[in-house]
PDB file of N, CA and C in Angstrom:
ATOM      1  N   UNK A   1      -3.095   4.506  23.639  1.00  0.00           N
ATOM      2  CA  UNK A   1      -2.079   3.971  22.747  1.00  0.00           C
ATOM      3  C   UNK A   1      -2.533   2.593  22.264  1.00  0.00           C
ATOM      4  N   UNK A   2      -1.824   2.331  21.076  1.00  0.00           N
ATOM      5  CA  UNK A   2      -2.417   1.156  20.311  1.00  0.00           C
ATOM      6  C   UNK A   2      -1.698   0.761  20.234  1.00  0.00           C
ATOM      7  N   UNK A   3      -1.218  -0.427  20.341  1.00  0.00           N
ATOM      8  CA  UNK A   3       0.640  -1.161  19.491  1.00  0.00           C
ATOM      9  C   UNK A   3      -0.245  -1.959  18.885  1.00  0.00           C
ATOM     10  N   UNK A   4       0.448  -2.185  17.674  1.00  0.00           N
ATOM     11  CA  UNK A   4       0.651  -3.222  17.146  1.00  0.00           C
ATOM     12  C   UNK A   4       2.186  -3.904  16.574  1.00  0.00           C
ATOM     13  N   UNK A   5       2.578  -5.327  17.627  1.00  0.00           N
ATOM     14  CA  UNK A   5       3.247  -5.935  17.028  1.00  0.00           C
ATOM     15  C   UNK A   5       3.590  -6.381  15.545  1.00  0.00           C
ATOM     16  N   UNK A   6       4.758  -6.086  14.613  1.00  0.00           N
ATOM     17  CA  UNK A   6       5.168  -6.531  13.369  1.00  0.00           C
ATOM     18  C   UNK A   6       4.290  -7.860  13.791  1.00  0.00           C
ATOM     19  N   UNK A   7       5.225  -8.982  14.201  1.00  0.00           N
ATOM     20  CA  UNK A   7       4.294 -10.149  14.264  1.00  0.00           C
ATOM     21  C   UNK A   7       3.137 -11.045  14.512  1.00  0.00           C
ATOM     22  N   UNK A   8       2.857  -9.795  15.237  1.00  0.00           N
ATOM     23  CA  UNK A   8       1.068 -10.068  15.607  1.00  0.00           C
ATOM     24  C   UNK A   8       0.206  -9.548  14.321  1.00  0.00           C
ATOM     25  N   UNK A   9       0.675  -8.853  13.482  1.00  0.00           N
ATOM     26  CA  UNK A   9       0.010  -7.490  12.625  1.00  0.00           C
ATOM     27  C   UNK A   9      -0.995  -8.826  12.117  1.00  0.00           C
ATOM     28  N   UNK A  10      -2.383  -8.330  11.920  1.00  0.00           N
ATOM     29  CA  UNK A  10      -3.552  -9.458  11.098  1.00  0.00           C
ATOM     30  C   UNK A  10      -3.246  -9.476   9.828  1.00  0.00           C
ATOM     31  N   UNK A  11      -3.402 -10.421   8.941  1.00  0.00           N
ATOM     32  CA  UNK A  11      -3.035 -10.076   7.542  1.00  0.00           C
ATOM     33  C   UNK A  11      -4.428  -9.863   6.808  1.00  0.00           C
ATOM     34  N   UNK A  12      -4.086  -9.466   5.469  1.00  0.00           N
ATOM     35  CA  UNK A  12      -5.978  -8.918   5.022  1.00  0.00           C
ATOM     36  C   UNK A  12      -5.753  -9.537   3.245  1.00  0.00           C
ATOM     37  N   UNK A  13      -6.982  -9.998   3.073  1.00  0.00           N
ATOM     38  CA  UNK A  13      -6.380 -10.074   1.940  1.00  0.00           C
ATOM     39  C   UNK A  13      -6.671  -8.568   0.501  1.00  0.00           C
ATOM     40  N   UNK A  14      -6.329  -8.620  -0.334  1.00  0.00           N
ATOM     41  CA  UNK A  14      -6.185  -7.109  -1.115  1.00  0.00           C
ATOM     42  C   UNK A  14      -6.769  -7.589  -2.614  1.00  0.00           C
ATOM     43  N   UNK A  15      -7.876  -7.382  -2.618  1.00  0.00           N
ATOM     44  CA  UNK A  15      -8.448  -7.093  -4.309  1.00  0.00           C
ATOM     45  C   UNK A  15      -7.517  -6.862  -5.371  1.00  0.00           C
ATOM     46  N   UNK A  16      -7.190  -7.560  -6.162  1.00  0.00           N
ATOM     47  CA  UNK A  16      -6.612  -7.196  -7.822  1.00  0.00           C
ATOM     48  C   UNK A  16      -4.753  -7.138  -7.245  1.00  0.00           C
ATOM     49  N   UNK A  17      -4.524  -7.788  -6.029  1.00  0.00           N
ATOM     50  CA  UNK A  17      -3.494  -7.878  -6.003  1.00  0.00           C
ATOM     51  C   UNK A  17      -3.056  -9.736  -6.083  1.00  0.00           C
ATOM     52  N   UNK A  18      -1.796  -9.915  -6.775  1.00  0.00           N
ATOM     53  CA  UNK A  18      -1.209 -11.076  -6.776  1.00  0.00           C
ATOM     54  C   UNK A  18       0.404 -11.276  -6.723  1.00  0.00           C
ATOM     55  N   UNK A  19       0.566 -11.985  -5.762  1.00  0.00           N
ATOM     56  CA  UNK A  19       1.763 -12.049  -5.374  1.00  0.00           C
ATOM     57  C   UNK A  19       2.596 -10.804  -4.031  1.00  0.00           C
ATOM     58  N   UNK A  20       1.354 -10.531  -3.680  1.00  0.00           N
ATOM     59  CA  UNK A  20       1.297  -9.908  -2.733  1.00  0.00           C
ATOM     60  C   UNK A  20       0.895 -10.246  -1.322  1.00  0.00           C
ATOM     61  N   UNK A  21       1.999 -10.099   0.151  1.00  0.00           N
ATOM     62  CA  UNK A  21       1.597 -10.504   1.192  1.00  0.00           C
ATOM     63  C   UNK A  21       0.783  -9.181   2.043  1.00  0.00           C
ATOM     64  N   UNK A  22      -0.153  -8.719   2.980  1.00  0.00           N
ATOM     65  CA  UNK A  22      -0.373  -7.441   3.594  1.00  0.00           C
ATOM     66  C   UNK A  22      -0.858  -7.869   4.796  1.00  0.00           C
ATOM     67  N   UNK A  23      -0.423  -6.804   5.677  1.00  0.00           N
ATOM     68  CA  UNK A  23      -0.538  -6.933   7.156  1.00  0.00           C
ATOM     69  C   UNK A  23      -1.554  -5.580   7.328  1.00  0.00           C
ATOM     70  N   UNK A  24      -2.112  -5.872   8.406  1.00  0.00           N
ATOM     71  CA  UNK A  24      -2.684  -4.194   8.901  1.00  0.00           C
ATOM     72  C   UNK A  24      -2.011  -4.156  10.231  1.00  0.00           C
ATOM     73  N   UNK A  25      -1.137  -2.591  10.325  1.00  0.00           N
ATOM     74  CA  UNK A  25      -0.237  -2.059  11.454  1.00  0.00           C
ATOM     75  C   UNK A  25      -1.023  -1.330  11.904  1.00  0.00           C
ATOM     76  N   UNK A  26      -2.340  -0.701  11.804  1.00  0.00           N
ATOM     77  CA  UNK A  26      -2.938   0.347  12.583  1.00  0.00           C
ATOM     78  C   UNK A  26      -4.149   0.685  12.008  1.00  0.00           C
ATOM     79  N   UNK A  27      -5.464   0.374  12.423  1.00  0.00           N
ATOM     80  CA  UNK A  27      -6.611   1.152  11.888  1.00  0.00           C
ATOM     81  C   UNK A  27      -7.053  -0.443  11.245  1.00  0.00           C
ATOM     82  N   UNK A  28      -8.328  -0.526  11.360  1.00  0.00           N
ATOM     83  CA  UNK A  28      -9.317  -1.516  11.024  1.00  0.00           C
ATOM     84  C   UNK A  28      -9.128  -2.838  11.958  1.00  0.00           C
ATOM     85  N   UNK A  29      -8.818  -4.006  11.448  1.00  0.00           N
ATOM     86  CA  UNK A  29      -8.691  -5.462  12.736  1.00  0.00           C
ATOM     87  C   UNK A  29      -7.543  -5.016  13.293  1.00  0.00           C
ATOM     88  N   UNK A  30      -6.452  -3.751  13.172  1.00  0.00           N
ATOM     89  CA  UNK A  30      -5.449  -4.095  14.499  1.00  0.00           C
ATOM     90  C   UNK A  30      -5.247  -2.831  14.981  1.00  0.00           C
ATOM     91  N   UNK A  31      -6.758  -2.444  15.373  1.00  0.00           N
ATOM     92  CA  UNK A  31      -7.315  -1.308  16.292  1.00  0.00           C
ATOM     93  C   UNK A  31      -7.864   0.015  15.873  1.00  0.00           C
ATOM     94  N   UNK A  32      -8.420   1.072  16.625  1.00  0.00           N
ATOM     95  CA  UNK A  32      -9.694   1.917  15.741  1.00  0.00           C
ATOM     96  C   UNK A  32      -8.088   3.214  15.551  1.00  0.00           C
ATOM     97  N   UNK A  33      -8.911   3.554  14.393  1.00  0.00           N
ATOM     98  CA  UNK A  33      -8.234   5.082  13.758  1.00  0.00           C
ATOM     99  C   UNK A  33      -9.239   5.711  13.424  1.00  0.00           C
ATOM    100  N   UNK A  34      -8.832   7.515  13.257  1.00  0.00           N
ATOM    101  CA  UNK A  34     -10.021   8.077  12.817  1.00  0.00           C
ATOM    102  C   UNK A  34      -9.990   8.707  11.580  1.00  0.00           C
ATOM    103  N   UNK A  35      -8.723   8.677  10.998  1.00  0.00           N
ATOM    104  CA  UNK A  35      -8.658   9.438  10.062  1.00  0.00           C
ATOM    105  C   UNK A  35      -7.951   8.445   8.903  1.00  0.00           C
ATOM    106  N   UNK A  36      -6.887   7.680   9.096  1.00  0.00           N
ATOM    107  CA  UNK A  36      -6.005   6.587   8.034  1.00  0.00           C
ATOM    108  C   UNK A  36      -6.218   5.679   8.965  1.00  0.00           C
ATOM    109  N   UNK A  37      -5.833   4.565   8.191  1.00  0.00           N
ATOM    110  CA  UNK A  37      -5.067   3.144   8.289  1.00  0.00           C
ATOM    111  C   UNK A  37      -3.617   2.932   7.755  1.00  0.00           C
ATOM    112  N   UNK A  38      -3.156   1.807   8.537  1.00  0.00           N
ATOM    113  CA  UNK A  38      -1.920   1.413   8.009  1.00  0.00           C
ATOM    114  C   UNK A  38      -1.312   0.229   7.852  1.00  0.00           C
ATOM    115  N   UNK A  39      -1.020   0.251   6.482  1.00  0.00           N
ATOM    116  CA  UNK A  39      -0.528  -1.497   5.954  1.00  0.00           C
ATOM    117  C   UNK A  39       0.434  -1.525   6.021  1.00  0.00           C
ATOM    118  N   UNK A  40       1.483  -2.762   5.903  1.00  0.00           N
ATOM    119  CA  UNK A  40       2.782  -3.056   5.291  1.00  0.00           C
ATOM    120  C   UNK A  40       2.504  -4.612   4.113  1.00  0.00           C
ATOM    121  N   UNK A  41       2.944  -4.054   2.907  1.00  0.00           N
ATOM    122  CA  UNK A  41       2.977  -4.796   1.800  1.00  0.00           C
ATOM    123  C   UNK A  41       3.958  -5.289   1.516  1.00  0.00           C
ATOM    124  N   UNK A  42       4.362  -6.874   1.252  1.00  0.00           N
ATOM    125  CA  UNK A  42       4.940  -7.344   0.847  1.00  0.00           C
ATOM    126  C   UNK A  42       5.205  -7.971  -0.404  1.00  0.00           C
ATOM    127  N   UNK A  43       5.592  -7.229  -1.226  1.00  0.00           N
ATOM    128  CA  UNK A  43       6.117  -7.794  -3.209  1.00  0.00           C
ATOM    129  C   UNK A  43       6.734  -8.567  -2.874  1.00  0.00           C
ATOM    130  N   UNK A  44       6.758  -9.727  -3.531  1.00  0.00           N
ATOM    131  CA  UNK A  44       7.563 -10.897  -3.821  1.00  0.00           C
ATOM    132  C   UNK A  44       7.755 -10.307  -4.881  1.00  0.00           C
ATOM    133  N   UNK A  45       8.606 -11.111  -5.935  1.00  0.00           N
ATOM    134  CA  UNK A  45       9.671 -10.903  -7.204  1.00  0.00           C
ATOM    135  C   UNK A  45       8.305 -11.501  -7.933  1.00  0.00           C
ATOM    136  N   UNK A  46       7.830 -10.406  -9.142  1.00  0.00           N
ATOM    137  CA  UNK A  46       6.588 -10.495 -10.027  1.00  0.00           C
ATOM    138  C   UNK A  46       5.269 -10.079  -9.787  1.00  0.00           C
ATOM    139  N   UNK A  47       5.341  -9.449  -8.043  1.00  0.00           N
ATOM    140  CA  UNK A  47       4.274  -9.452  -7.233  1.00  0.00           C
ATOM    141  C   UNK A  47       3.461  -7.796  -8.114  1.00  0.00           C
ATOM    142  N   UNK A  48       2.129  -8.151  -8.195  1.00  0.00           N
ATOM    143  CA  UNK A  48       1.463  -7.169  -9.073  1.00  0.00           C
ATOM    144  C   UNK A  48       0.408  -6.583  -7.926  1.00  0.00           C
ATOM    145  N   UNK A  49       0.190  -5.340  -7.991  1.00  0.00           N
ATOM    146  CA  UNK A  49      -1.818  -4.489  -8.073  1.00  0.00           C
ATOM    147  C   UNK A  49      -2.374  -4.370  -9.110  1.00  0.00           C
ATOM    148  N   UNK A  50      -2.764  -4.933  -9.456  1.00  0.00           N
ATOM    149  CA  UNK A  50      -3.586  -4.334 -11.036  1.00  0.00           C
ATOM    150  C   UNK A  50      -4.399  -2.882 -11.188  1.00  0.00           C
ATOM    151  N   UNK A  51      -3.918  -2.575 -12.097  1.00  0.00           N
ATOM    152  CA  UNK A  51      -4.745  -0.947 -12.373  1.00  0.00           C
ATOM    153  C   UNK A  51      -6.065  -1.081 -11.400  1.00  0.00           C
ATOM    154  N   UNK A  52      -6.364   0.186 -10.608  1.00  0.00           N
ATOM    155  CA  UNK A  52      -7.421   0.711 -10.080  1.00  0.00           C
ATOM    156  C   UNK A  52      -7.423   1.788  -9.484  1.00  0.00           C
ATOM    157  N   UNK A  53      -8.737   2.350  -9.568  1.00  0.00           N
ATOM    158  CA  UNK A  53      -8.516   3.490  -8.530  1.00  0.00           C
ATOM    159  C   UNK A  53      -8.382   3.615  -7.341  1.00  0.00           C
ATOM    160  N   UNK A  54      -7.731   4.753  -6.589  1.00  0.00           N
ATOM    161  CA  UNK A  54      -7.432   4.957  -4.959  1.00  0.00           C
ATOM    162  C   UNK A  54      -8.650   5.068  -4.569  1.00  0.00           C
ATOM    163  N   UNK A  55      -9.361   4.756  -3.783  1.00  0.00           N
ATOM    164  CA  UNK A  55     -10.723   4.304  -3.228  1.00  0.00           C
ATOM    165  C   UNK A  55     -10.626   6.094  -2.004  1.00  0.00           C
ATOM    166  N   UNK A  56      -9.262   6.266  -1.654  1.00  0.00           N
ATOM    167  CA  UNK A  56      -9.576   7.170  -0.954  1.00  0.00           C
ATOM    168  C   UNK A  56      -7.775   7.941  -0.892  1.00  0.00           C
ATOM    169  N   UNK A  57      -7.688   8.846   0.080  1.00  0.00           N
ATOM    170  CA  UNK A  57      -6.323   9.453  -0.620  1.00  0.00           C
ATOM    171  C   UNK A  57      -5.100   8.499  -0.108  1.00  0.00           C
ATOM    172  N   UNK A  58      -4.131   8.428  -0.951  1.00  0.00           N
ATOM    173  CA  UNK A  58      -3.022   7.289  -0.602  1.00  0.00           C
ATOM    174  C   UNK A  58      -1.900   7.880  -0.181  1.00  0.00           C
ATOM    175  N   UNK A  59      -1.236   7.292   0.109  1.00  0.00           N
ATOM    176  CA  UNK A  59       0.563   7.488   0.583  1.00  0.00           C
ATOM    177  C   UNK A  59       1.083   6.482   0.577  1.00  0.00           C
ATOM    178  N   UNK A  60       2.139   5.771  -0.484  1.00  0.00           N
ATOM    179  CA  UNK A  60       2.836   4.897  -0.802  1.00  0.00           C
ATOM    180  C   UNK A  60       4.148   5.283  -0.274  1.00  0.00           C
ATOM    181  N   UNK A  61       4.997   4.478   0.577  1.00  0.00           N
ATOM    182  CA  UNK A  61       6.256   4.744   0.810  1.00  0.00           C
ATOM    183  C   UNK A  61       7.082   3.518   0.855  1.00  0.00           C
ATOM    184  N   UNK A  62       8.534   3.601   0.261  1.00  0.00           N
ATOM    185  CA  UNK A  62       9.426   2.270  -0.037  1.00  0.00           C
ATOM    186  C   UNK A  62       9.783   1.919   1.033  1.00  0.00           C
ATOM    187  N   UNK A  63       9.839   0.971   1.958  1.00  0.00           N
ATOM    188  CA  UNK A  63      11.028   0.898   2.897  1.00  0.00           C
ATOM    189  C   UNK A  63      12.286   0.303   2.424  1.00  0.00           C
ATOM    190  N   UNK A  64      12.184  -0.673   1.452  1.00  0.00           N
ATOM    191  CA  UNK A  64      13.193  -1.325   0.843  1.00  0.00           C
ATOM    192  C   UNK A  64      12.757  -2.415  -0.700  1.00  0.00           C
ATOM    193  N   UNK A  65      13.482  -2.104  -1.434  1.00  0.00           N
ATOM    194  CA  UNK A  65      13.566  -2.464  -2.894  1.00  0.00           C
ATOM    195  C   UNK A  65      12.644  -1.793  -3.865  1.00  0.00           C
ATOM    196  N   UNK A  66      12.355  -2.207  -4.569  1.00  0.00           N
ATOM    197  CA  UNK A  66      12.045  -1.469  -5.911  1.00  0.00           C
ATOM    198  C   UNK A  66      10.612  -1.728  -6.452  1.00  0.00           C
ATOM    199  N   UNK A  67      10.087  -0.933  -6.361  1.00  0.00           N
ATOM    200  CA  UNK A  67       8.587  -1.013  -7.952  1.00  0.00           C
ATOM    201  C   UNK A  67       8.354   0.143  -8.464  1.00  0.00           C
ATOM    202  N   UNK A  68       7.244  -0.751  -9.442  1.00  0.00           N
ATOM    203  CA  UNK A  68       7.159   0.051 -10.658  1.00  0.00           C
ATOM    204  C   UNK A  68       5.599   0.841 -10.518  1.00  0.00           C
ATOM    205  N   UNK A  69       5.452   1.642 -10.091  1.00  0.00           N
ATOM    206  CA  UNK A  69       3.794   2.264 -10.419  1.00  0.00           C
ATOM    207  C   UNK A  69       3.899   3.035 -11.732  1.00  0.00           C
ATOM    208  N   UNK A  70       2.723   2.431 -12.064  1.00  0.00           N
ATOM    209  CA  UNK A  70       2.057   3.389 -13.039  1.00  0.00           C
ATOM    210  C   UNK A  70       0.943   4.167 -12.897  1.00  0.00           C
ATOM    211  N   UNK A  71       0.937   5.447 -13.702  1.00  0.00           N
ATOM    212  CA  UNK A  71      -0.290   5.811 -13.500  1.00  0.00           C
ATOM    213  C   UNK A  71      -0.648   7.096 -14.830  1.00  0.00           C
ATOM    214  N   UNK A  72      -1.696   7.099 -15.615  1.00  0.00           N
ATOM    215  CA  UNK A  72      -1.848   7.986 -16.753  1.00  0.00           C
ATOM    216  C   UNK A  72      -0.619   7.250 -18.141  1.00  0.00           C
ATOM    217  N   UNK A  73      -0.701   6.077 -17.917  1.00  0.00           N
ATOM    218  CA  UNK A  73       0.082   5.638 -18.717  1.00  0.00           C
ATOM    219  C   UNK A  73       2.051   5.917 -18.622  1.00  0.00           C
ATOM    220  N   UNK A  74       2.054   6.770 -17.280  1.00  0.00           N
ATOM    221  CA  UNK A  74       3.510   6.976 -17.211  1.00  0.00           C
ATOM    222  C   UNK A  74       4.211   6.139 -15.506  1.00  0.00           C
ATOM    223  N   UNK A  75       5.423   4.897 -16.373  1.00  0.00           N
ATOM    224  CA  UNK A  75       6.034   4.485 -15.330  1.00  0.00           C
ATOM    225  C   UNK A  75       6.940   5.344 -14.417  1.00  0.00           C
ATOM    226  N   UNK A  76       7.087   4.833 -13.052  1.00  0.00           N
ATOM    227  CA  UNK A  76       8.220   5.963 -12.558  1.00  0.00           C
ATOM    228  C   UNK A  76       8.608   4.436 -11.501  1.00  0.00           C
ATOM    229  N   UNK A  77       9.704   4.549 -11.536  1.00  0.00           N
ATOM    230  CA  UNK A  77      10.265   3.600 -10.158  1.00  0.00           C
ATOM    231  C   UNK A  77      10.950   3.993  -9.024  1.00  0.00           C
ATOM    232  N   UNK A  78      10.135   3.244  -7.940  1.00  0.00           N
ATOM    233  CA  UNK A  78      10.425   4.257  -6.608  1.00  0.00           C
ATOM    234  C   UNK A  78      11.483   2.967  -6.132  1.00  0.00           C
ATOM    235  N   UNK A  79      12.441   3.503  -5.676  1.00  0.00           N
ATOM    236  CA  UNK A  79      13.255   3.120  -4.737  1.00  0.00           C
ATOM    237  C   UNK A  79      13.039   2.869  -3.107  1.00  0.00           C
ATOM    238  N   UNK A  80      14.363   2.744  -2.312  1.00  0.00           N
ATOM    239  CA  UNK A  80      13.863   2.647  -0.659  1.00  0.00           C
ATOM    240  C   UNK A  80      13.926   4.179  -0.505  1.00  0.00           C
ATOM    241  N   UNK A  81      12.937   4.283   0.638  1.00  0.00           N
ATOM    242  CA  UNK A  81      12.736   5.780   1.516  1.00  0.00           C
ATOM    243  C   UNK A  81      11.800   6.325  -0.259  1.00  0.00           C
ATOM    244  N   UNK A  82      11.413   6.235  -0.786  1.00  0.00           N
ATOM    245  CA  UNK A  82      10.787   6.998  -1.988  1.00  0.00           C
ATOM    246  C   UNK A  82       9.542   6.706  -1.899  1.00  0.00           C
ATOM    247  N   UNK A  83       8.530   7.898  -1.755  1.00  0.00           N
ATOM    248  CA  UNK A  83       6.988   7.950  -1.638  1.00  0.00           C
ATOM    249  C   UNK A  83       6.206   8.183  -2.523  1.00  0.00           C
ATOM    250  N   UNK A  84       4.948   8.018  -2.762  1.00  0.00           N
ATOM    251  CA  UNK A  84       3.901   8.673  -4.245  1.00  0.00           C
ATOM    252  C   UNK A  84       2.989   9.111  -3.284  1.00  0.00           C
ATOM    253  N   UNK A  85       2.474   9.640  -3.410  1.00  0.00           N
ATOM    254  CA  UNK A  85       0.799  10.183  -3.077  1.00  0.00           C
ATOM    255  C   UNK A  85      -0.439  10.248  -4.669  1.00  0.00           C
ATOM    256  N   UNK A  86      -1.204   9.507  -3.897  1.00  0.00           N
ATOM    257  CA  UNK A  86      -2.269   9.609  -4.378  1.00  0.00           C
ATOM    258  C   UNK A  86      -3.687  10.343  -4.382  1.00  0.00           C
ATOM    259  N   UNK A  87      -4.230  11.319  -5.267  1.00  0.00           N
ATOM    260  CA  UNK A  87      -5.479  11.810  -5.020  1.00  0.00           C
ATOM    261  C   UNK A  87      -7.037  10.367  -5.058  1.00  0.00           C
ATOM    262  N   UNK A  88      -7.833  10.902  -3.998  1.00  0.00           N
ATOM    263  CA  UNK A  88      -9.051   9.987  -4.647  1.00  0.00           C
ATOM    264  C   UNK A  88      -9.418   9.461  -6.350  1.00  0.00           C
ATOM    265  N   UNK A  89      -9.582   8.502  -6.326  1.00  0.00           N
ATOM    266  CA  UNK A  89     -10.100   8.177  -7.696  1.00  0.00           C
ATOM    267  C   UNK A  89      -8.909   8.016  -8.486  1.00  0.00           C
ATOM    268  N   UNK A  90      -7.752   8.193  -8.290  1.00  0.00           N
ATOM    269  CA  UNK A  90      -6.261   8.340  -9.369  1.00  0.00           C
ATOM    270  C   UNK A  90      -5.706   6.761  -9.595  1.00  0.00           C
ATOM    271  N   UNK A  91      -6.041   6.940 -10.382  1.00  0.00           N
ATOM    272  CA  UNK A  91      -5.863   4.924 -11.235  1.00  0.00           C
ATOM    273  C   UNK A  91      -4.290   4.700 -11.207  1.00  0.00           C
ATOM    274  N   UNK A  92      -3.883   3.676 -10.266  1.00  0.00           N
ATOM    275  CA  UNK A  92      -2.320   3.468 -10.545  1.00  0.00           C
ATOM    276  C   UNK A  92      -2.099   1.818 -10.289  1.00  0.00           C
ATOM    277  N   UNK A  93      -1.088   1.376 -10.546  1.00  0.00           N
ATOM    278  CA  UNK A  93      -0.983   0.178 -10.824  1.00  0.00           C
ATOM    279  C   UNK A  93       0.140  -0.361 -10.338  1.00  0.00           C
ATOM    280  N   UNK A  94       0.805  -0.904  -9.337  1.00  0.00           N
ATOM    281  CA  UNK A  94       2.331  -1.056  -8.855  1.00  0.00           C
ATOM    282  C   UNK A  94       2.916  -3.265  -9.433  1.00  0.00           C
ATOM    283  N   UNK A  95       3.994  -2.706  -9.678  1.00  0.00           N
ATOM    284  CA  UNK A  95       4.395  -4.027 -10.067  1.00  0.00           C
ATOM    285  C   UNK A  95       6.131  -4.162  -9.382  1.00  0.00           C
ATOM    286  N   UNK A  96       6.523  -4.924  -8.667  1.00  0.00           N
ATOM    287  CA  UNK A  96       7.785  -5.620  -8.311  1.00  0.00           C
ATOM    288  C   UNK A  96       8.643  -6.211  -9.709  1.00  0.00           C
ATOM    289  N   UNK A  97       9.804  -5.614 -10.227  1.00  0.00           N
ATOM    290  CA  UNK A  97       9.835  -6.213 -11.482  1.00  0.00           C
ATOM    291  C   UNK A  97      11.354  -6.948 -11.271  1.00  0.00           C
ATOM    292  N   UNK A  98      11.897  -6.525 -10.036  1.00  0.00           N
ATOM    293  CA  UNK A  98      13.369  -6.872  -9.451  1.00  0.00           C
ATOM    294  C   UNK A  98      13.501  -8.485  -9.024  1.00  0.00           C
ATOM    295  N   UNK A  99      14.355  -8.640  -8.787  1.00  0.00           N
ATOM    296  CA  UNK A  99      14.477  -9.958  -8.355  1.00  0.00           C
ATOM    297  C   UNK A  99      14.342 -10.480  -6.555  1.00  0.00           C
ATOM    298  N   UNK A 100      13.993  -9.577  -6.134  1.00  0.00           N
ATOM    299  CA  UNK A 100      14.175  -9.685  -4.603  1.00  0.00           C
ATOM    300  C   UNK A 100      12.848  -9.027  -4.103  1.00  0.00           C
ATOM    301  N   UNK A 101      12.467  -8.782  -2.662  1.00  0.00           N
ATOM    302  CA  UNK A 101      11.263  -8.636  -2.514  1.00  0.00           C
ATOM    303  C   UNK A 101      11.604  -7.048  -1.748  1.00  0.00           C
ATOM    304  N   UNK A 102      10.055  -6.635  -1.736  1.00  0.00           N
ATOM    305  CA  UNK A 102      10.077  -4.654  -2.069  1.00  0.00           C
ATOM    306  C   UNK A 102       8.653  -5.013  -0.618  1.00  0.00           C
ATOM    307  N   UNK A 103       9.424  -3.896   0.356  1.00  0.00           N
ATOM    308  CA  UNK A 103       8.615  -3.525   1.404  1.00  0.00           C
ATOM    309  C   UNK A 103       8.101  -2.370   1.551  1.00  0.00           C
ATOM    310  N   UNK A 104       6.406  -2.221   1.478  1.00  0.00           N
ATOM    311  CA  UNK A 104       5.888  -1.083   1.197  1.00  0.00           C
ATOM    312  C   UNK A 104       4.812  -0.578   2.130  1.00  0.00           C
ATOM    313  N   UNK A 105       5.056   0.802   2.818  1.00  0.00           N
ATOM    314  CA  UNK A 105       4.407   1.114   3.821  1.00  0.00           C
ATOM    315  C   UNK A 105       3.065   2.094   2.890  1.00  0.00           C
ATOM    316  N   UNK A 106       1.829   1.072   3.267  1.00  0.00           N
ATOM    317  CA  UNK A 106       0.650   2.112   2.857  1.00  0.00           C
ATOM    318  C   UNK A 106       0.068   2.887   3.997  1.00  0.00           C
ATOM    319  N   UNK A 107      -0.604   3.924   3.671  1.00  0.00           N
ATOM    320  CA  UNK A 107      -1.374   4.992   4.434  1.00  0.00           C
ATOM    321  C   UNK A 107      -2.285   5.218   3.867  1.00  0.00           C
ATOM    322  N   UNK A 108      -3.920   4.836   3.866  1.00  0.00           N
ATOM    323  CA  UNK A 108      -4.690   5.391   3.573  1.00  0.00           C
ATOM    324  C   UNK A 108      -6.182   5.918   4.489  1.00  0.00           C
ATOM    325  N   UNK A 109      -6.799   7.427   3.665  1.00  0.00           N
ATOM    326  CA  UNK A 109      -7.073   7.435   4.428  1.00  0.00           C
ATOM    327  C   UNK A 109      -8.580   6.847   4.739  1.00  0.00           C
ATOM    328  N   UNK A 110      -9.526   7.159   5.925  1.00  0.00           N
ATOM    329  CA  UNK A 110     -10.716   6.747   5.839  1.00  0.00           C
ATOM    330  C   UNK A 110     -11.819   7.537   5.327  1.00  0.00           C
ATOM    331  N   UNK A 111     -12.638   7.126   4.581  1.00  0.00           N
ATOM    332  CA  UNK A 111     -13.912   8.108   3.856  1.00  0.00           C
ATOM    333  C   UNK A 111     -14.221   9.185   4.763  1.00  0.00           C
ATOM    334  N   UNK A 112     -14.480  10.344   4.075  1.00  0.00           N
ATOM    335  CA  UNK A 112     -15.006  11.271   5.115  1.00  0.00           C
ATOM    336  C   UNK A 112     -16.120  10.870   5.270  1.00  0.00           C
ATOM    337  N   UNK A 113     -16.569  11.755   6.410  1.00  0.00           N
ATOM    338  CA  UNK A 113     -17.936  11.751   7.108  1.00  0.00           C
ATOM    339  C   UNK A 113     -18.809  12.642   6.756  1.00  0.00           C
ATOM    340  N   UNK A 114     -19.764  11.814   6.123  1.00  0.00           N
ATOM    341  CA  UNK A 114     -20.914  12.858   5.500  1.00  0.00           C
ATOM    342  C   UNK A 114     -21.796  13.796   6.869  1.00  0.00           C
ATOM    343  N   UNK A 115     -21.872  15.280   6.643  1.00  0.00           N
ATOM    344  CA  UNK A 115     -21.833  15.680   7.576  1.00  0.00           C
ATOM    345  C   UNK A 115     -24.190  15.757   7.391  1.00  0.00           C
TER     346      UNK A 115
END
């Protein structure tokens, strides 16, 4: 078993994101996984990802407040408890556009293993 404490969680910093806080809850500095990792993201009010691709397959889930992903040019806004999944390579873009801050549980997973 692995715990990781909310308040112990390491924070990391995140490419093409701004206004964004992130912790790692499981897999990489706050202990080994073999298959995902797991973040918790914090949007502040304006907090952006800028368009890119999923580096590997995703699972976005709300715990509380609101953003905006895009992706293929079409917005959709996820609420709390509301998830996206992502295929490899699928270009999406999330933005906080509310006035309050949006808690977001990532899952992604790790590259396969070239056999």
């Amino acid at each position: 078993m692995n715990l990781t404490r909310a308040s112990k969680a390491p924070g990391y910093a995140v490419p093409l994101h701004d206004g964004v806080q992130a912790v790692r809850l499981q897999g990489h500095e706050a202990g080994p996984t073999r298959r995902f990792w797991v973040g918790l993201s914090t949007y502040h009010p304006g907090g952006i990802a800028q368009a890119a691709p999923a580096k590997e397959e995703t699972v976005y889930f709300v715990i509380d407040g609101e953003l905006v992903v895009t992706t293929d040019g079409t917005e959709t806004a996820l609420g709390r408890y509301d998830s996206v999944h992502f295929a490899r390579g699928e270009v999406r873009s999330i933005e906080n556009r509310s006035g309050r801050e949006a808690l977001l549980l990532v899952v992604i997973a790790h590259p396969e293993e070239k056999s």
